[in-house]
PDB file of N, CA and C in Angstrom:
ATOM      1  N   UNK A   1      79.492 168.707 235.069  1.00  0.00           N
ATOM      2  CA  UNK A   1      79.859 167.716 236.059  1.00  0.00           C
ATOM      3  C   UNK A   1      80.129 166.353 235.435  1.00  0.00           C
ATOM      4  N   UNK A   2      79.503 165.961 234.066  1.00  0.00           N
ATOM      5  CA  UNK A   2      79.545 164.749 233.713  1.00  0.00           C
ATOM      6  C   UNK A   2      80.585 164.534 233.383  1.00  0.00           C
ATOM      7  N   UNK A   3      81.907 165.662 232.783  1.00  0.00           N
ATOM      8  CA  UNK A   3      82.957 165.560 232.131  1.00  0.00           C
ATOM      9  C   UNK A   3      83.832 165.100 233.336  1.00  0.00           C
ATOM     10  N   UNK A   4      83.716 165.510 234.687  1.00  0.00           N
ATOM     11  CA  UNK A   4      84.587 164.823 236.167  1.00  0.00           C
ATOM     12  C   UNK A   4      84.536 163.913 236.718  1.00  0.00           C
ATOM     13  N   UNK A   5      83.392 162.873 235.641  1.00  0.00           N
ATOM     14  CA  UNK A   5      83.124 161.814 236.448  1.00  0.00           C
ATOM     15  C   UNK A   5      84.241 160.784 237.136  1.00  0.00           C
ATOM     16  N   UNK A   6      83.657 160.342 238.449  1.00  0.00           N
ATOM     17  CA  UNK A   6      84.502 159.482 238.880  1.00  0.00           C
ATOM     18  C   UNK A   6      83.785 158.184 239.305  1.00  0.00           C
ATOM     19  N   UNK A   7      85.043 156.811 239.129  1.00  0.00           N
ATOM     20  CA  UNK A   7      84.612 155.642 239.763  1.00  0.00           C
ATOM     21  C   UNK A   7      85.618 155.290 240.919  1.00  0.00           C
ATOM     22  N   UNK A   8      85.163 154.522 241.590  1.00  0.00           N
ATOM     23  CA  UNK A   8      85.671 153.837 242.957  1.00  0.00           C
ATOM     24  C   UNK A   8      87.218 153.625 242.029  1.00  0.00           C
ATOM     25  N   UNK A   9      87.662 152.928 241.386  1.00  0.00           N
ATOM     26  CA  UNK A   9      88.884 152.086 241.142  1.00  0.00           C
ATOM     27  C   UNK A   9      89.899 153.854 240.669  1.00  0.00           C
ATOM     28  N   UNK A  10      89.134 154.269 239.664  1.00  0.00           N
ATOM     29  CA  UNK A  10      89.808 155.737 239.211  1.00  0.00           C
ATOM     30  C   UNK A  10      89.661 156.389 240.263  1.00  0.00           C
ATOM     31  N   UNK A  11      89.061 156.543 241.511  1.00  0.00           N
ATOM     32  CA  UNK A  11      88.879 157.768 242.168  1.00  0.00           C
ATOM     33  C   UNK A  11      90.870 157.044 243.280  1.00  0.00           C
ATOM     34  N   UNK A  12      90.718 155.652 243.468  1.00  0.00           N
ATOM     35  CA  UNK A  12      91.928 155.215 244.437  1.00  0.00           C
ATOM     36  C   UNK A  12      93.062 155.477 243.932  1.00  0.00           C
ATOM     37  N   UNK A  13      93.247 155.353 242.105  1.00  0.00           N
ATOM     38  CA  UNK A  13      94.340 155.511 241.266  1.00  0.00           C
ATOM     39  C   UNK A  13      94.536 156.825 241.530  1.00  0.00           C
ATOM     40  N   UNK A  14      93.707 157.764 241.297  1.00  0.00           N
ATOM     41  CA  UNK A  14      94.556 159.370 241.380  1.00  0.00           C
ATOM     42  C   UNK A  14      94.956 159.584 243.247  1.00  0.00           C
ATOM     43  N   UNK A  15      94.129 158.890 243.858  1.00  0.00           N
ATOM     44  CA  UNK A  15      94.359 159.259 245.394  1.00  0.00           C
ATOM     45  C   UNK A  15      95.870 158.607 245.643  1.00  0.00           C
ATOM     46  N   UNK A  16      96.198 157.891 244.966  1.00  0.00           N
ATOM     47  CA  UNK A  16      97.617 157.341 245.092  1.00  0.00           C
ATOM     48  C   UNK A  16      99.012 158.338 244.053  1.00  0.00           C
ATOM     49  N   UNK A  17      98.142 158.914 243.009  1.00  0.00           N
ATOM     50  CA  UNK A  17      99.210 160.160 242.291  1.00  0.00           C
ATOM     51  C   UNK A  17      98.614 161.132 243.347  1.00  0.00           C
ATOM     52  N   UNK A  18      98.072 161.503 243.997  1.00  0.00           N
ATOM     53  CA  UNK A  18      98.134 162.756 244.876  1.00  0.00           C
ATOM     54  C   UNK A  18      99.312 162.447 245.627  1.00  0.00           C
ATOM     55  N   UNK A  19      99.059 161.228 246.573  1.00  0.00           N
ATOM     56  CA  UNK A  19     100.052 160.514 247.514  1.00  0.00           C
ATOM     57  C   UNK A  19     101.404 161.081 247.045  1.00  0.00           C
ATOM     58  N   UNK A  20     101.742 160.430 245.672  1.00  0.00           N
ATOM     59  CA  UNK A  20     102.834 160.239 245.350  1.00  0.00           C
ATOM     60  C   UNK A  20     103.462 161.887 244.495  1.00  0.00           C
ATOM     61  N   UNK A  21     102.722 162.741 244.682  1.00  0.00           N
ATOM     62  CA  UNK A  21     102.543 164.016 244.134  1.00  0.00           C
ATOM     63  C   UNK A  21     103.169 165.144 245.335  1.00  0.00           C
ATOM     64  N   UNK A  22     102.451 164.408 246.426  1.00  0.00           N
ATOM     65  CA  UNK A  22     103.032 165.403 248.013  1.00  0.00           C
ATOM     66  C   UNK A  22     104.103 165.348 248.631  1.00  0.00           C
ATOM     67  N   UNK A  23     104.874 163.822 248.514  1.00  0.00           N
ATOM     68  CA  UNK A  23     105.905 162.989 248.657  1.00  0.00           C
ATOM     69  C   UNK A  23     106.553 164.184 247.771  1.00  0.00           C
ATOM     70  N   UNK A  24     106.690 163.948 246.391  1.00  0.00           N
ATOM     71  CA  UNK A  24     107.440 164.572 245.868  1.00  0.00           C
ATOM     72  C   UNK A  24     107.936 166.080 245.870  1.00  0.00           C
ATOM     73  N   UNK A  25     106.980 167.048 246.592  1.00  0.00           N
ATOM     74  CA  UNK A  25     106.829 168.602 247.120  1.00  0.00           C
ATOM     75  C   UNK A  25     107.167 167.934 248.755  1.00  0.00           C
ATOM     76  N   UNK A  26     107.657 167.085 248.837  1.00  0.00           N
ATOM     77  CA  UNK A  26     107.462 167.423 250.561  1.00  0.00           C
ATOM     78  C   UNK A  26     106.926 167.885 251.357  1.00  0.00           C
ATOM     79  N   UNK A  27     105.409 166.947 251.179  1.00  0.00           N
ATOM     80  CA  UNK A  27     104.342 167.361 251.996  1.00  0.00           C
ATOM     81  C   UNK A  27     103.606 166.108 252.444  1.00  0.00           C
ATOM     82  N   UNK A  28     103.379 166.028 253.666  1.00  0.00           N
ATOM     83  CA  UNK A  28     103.137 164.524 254.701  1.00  0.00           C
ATOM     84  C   UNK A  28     101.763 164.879 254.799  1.00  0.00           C
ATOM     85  N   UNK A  29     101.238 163.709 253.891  1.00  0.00           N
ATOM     86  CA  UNK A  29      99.690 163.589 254.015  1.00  0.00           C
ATOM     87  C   UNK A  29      99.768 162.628 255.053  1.00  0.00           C
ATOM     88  N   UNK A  30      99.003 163.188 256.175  1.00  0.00           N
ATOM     89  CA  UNK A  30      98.520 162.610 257.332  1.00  0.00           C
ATOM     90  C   UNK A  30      97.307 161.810 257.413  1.00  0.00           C
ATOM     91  N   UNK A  31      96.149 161.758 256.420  1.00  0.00           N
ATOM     92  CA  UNK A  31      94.857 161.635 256.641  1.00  0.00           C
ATOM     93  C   UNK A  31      94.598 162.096 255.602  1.00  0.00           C
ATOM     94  N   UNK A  32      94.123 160.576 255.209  1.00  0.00           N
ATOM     95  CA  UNK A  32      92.822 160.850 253.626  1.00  0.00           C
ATOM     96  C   UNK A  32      91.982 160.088 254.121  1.00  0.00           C
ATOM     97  N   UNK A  33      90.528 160.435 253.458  1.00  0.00           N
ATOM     98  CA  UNK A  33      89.083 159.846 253.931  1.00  0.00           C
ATOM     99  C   UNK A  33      88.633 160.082 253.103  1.00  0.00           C
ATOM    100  N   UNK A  34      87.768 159.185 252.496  1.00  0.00           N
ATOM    101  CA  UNK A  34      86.525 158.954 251.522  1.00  0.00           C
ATOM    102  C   UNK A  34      85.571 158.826 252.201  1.00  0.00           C
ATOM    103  N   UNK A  35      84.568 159.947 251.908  1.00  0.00           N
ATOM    104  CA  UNK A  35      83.237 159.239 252.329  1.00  0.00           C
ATOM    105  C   UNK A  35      82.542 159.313 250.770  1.00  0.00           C
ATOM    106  N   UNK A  36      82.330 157.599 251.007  1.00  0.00           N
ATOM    107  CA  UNK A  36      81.100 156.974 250.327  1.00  0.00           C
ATOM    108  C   UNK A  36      80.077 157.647 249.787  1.00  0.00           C
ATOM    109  N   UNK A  37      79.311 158.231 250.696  1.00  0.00           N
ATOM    110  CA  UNK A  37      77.596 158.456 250.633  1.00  0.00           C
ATOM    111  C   UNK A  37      77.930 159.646 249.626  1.00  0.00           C
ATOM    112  N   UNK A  38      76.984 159.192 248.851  1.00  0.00           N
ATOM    113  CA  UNK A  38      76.155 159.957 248.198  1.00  0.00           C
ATOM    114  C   UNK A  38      75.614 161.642 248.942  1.00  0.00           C
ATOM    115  N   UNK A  39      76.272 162.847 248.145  1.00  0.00           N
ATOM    116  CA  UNK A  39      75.997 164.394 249.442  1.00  0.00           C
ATOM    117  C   UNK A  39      75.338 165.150 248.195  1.00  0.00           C
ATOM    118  N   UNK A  40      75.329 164.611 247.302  1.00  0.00           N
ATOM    119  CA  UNK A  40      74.554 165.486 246.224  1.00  0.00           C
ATOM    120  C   UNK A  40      73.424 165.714 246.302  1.00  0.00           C
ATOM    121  N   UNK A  41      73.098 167.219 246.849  1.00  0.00           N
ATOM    122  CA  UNK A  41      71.784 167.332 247.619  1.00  0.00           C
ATOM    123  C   UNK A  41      70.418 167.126 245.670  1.00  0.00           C
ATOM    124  N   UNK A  42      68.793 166.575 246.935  1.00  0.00           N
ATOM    125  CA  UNK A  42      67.642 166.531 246.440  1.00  0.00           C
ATOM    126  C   UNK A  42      67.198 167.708 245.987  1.00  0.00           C
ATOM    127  N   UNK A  43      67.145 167.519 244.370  1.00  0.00           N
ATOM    128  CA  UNK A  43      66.719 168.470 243.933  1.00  0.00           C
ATOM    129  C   UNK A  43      65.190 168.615 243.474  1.00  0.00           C
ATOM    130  N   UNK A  44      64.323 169.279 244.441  1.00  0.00           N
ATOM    131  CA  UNK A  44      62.550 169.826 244.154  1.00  0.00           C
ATOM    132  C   UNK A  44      62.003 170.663 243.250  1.00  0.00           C
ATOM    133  N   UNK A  45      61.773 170.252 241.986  1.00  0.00           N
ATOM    134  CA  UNK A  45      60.924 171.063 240.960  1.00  0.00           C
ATOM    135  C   UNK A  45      59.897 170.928 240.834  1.00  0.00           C
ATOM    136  N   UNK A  46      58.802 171.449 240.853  1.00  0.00           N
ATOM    137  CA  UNK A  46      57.720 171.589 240.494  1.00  0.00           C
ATOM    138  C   UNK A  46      56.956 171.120 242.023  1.00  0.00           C
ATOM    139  N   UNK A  47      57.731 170.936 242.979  1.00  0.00           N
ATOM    140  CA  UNK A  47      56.676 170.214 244.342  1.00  0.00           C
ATOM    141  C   UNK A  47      56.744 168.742 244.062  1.00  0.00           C
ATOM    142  N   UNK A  48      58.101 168.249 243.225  1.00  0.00           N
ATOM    143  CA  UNK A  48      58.287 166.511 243.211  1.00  0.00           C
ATOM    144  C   UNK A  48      59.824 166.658 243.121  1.00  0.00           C
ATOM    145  N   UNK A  49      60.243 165.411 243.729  1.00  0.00           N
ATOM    146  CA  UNK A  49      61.606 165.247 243.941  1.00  0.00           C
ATOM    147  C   UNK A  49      62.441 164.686 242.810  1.00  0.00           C
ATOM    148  N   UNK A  50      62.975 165.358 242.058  1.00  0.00           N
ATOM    149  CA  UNK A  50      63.286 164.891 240.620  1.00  0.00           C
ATOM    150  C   UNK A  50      64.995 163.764 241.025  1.00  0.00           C
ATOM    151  N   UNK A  51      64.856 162.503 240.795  1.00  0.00           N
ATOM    152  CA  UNK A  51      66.441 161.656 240.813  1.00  0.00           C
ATOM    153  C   UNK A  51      67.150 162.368 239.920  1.00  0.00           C
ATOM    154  N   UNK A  52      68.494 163.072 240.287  1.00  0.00           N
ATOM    155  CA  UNK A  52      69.601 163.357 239.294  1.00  0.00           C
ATOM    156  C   UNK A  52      70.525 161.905 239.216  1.00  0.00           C
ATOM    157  N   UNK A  53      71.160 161.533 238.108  1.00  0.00           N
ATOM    158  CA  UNK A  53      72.113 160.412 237.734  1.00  0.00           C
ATOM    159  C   UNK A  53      73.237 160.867 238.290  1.00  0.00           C
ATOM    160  N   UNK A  54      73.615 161.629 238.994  1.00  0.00           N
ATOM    161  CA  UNK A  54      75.246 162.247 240.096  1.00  0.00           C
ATOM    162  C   UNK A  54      75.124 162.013 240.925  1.00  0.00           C
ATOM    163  N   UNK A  55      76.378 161.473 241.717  1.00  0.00           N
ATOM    164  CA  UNK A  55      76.412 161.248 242.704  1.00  0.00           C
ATOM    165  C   UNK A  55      77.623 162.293 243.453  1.00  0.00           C
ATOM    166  N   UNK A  56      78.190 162.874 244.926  1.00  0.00           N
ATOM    167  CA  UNK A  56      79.325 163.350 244.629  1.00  0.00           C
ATOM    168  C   UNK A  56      79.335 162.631 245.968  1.00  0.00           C
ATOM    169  N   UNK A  57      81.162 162.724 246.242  1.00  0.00           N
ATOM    170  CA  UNK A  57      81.799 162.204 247.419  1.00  0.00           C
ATOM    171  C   UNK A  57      82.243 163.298 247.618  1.00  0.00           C
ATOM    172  N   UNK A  58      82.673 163.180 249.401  1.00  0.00           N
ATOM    173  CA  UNK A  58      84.153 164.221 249.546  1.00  0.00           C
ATOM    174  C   UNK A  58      85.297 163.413 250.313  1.00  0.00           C
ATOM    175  N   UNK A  59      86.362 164.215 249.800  1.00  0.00           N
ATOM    176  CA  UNK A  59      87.671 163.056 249.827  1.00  0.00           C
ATOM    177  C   UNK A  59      88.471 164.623 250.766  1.00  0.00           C
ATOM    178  N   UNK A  60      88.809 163.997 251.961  1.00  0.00           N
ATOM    179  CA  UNK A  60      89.027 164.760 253.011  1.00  0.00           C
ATOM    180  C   UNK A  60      90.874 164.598 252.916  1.00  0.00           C
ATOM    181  N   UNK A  61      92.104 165.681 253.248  1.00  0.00           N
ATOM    182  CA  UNK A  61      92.968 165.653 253.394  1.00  0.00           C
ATOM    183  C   UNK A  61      93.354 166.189 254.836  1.00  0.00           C
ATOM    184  N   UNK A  62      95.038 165.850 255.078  1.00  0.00           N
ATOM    185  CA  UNK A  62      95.387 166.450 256.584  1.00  0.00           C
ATOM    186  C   UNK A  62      96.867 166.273 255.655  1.00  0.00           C
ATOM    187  N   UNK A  63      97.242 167.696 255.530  1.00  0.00           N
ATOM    188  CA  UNK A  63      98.390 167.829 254.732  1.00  0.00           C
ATOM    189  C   UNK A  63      99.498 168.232 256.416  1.00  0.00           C
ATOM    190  N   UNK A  64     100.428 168.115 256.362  1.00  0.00           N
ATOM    191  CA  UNK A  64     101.896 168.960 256.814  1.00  0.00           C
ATOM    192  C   UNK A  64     103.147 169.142 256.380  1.00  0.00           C
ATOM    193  N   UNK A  65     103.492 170.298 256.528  1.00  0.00           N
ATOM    194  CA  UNK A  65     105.046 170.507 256.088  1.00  0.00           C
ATOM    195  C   UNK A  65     104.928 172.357 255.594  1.00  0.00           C
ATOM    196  N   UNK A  66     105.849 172.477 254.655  1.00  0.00           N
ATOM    197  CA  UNK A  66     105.891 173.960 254.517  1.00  0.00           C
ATOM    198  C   UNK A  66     104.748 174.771 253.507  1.00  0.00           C
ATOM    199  N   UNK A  67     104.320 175.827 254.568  1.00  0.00           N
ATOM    200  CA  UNK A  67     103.470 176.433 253.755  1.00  0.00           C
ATOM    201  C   UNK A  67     103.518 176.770 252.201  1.00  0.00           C
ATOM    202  N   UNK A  68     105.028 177.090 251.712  1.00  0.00           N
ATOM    203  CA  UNK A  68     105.023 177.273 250.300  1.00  0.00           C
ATOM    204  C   UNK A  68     104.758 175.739 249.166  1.00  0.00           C
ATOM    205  N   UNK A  69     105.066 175.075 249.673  1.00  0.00           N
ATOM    206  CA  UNK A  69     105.425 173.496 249.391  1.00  0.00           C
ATOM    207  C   UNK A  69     103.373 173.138 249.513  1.00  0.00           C
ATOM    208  N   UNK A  70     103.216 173.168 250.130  1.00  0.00           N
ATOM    209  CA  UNK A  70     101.299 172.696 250.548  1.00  0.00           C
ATOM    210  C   UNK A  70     100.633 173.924 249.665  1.00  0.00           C
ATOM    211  N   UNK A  71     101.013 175.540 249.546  1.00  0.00           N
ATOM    212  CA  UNK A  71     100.201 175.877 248.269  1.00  0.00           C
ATOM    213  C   UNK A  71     100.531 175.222 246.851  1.00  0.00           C
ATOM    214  N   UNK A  72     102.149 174.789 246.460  1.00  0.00           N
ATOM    215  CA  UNK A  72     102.470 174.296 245.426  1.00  0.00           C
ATOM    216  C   UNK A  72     101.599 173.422 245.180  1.00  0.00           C
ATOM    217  N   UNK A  73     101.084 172.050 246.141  1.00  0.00           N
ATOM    218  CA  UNK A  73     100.742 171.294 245.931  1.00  0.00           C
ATOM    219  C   UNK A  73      98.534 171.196 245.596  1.00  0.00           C
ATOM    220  N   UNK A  74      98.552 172.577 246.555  1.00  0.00           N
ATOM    221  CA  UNK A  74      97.205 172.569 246.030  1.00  0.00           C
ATOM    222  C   UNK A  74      96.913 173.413 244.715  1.00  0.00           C
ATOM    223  N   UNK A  75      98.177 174.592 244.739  1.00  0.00           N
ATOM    224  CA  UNK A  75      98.178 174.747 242.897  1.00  0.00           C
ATOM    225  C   UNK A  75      98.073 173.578 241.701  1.00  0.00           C
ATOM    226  N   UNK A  76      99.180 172.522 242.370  1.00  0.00           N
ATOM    227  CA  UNK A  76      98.762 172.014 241.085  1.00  0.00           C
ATOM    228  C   UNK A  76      97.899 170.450 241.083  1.00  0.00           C
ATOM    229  N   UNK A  77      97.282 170.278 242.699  1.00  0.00           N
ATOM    230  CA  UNK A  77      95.851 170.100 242.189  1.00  0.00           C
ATOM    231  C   UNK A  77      94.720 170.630 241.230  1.00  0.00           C
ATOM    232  N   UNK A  78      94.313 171.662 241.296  1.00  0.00           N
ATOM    233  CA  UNK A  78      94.024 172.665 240.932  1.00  0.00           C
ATOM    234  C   UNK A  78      94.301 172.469 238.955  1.00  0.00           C
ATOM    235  N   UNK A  79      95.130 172.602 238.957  1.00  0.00           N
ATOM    236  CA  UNK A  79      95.542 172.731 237.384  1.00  0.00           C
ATOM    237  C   UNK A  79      95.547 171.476 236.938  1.00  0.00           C
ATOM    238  N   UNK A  80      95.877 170.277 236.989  1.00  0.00           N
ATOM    239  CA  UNK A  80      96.471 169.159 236.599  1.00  0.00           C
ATOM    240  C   UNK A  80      95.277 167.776 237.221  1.00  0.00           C
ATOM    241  N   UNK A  81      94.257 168.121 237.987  1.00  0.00           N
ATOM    242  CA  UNK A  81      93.697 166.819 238.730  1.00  0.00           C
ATOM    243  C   UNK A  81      92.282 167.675 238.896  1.00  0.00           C
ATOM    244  N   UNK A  82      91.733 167.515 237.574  1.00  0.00           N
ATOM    245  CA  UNK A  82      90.143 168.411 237.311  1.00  0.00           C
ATOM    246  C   UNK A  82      88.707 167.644 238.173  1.00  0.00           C
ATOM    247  N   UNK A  83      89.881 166.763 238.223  1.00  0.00           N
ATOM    248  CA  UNK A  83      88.343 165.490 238.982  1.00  0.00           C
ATOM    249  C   UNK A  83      87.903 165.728 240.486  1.00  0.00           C
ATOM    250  N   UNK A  84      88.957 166.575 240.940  1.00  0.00           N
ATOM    251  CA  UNK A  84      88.806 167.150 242.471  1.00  0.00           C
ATOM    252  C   UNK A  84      88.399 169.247 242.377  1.00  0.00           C
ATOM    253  N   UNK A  85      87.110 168.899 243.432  1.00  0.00           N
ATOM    254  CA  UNK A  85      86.736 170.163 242.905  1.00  0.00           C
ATOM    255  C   UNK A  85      87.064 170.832 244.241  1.00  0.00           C
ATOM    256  N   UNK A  86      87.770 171.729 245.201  1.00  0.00           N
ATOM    257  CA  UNK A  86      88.247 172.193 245.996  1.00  0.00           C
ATOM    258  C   UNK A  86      86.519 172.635 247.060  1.00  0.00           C
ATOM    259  N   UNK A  87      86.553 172.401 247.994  1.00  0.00           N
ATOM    260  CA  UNK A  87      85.286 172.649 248.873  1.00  0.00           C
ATOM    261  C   UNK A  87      85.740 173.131 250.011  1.00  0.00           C
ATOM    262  N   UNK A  88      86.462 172.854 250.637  1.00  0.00           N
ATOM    263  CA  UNK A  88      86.867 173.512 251.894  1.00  0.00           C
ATOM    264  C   UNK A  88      88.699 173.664 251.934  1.00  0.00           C
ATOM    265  N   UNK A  89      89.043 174.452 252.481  1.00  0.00           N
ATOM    266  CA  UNK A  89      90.443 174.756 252.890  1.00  0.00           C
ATOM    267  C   UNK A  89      91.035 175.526 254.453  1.00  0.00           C
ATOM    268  N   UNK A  90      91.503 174.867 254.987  1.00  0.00           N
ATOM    269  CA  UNK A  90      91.920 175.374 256.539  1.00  0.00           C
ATOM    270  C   UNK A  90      93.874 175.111 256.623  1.00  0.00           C
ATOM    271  N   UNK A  91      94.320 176.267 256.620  1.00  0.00           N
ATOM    272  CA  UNK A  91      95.442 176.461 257.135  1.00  0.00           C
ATOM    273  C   UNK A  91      96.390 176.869 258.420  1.00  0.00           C
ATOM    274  N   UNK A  92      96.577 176.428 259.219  1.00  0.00           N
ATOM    275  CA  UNK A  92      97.027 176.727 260.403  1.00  0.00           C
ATOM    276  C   UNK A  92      98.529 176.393 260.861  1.00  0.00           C
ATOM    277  N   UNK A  93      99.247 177.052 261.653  1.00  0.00           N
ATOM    278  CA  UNK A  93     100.461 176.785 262.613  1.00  0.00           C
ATOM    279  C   UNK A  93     100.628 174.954 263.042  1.00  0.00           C
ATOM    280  N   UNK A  94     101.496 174.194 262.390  1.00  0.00           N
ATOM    281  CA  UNK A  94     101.775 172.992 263.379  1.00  0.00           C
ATOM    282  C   UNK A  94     102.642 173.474 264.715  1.00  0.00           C
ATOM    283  N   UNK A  95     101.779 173.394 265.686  1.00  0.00           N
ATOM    284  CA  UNK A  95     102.133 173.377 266.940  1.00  0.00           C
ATOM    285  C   UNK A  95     103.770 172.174 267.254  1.00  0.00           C
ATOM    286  N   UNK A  96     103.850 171.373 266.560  1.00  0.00           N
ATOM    287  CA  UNK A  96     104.859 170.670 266.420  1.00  0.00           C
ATOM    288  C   UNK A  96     106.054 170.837 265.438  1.00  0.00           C
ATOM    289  N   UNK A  97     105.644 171.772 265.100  1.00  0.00           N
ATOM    290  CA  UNK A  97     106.813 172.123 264.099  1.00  0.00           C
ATOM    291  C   UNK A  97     106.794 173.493 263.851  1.00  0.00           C
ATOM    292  N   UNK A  98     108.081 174.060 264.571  1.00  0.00           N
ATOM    293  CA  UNK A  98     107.829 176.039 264.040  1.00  0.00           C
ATOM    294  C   UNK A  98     108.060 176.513 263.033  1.00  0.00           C
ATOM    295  N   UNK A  99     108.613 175.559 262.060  1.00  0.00           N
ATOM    296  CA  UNK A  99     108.049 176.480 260.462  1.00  0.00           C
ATOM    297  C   UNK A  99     107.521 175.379 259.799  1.00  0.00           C
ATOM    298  N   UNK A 100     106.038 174.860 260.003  1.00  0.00           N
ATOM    299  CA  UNK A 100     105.289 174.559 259.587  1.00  0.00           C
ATOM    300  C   UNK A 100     104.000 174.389 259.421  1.00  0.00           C
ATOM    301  N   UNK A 101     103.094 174.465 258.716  1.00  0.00           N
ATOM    302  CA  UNK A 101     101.696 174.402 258.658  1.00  0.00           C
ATOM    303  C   UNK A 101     101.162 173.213 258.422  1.00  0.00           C
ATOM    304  N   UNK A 102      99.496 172.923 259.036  1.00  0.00           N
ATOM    305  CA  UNK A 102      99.198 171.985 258.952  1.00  0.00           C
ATOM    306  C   UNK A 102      98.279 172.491 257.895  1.00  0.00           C
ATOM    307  N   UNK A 103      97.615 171.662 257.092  1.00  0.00           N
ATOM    308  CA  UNK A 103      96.384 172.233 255.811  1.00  0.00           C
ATOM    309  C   UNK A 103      95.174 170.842 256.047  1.00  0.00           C
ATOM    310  N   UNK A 104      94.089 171.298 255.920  1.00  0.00           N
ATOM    311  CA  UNK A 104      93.014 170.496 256.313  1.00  0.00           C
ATOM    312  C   UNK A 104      92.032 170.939 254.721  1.00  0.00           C
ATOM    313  N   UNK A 105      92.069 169.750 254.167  1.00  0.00           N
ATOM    314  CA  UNK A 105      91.240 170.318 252.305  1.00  0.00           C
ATOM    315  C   UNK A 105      90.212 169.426 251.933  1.00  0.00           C
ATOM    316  N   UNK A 106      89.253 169.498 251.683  1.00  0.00           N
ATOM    317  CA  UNK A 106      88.204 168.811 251.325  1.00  0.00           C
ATOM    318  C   UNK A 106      87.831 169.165 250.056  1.00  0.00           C
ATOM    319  N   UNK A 107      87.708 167.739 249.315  1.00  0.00           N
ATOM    320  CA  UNK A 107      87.450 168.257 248.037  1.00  0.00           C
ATOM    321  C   UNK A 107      86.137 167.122 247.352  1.00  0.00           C
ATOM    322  N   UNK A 108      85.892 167.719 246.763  1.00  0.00           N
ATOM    323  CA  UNK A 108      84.473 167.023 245.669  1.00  0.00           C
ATOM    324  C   UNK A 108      84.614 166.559 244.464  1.00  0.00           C
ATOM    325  N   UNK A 109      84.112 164.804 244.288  1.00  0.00           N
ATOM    326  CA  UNK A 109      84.252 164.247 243.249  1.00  0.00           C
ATOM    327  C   UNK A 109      83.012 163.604 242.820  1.00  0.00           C
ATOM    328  N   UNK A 110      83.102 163.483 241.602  1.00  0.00           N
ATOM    329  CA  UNK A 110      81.215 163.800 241.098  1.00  0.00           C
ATOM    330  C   UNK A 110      81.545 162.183 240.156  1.00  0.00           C
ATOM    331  N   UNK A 111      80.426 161.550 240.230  1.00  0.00           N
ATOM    332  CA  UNK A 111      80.243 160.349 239.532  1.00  0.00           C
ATOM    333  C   UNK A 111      78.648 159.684 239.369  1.00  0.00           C
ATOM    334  N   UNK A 112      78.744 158.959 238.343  1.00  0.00           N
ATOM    335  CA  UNK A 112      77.562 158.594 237.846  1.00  0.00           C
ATOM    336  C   UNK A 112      76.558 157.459 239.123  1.00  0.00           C
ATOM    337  N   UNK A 113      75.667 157.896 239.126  1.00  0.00           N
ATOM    338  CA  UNK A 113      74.564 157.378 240.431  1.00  0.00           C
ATOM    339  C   UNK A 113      73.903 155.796 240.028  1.00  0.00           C
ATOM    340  N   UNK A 114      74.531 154.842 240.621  1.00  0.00           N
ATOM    341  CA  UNK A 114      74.147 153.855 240.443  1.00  0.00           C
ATOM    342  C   UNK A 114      72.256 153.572 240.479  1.00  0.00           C
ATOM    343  N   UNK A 115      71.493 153.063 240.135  1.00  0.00           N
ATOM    344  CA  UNK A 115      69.886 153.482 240.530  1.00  0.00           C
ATOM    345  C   UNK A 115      69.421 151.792 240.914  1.00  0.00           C
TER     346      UNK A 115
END
């Protein structure tokens, strides 16, 4: 995890090459969200709560456009953007568009725990 670390300023820089990554596959990010807090669950050894130095976020997407175009783009998340670790994925019908899908992706970024 230490090798993915992320900071606030690096975590906005790649959220802006994603941006500019979907644009380019023609795919309309609708909705990005950072949450802040700290989700890196408490880890109990021995019957004491040991502090780990990680922290992780999840950085929430609302992709649309064509299904082949939105796997391209989470392929090459995937290959090319190691700092996002894939956590959830939901694909469905845009009701507003008949050949298109909407994609809903949550992903995990791990960084050093301020104390």
């Amino acid at each position: 995890l230490l090798s993915v670390k992320v900071s606030g300023p690096y975590l906005m820089s790649h959220l802006s090459k994603l941006k500019a990554l979907a644009k380019e596959m023609e795919v309309k990010v609708e909705n990005v969200e950072v949450d802040p807090r700290n989700t890196f669950p408490i880890i109990n050894q021995n019957g004491e709560n040991d502090e780990i130095k990680i922290e992780r976020q999840s950085v929430n997407f609302k992709l649309s456009g064509n299904f082949i175009n939105i796997g391209r783009f989470i392929d090459e998340v995937e290959k090319n953007h190691s700092m996002f670790q894939m956590q959830y994925c939901s694909i469905g019908l845009d009701s507003l568009d008949p050949e298109g899908v909407i994609a809903d992706l949550e992903y995990l970024t791990y960084g050093e725990f301020d104390s």
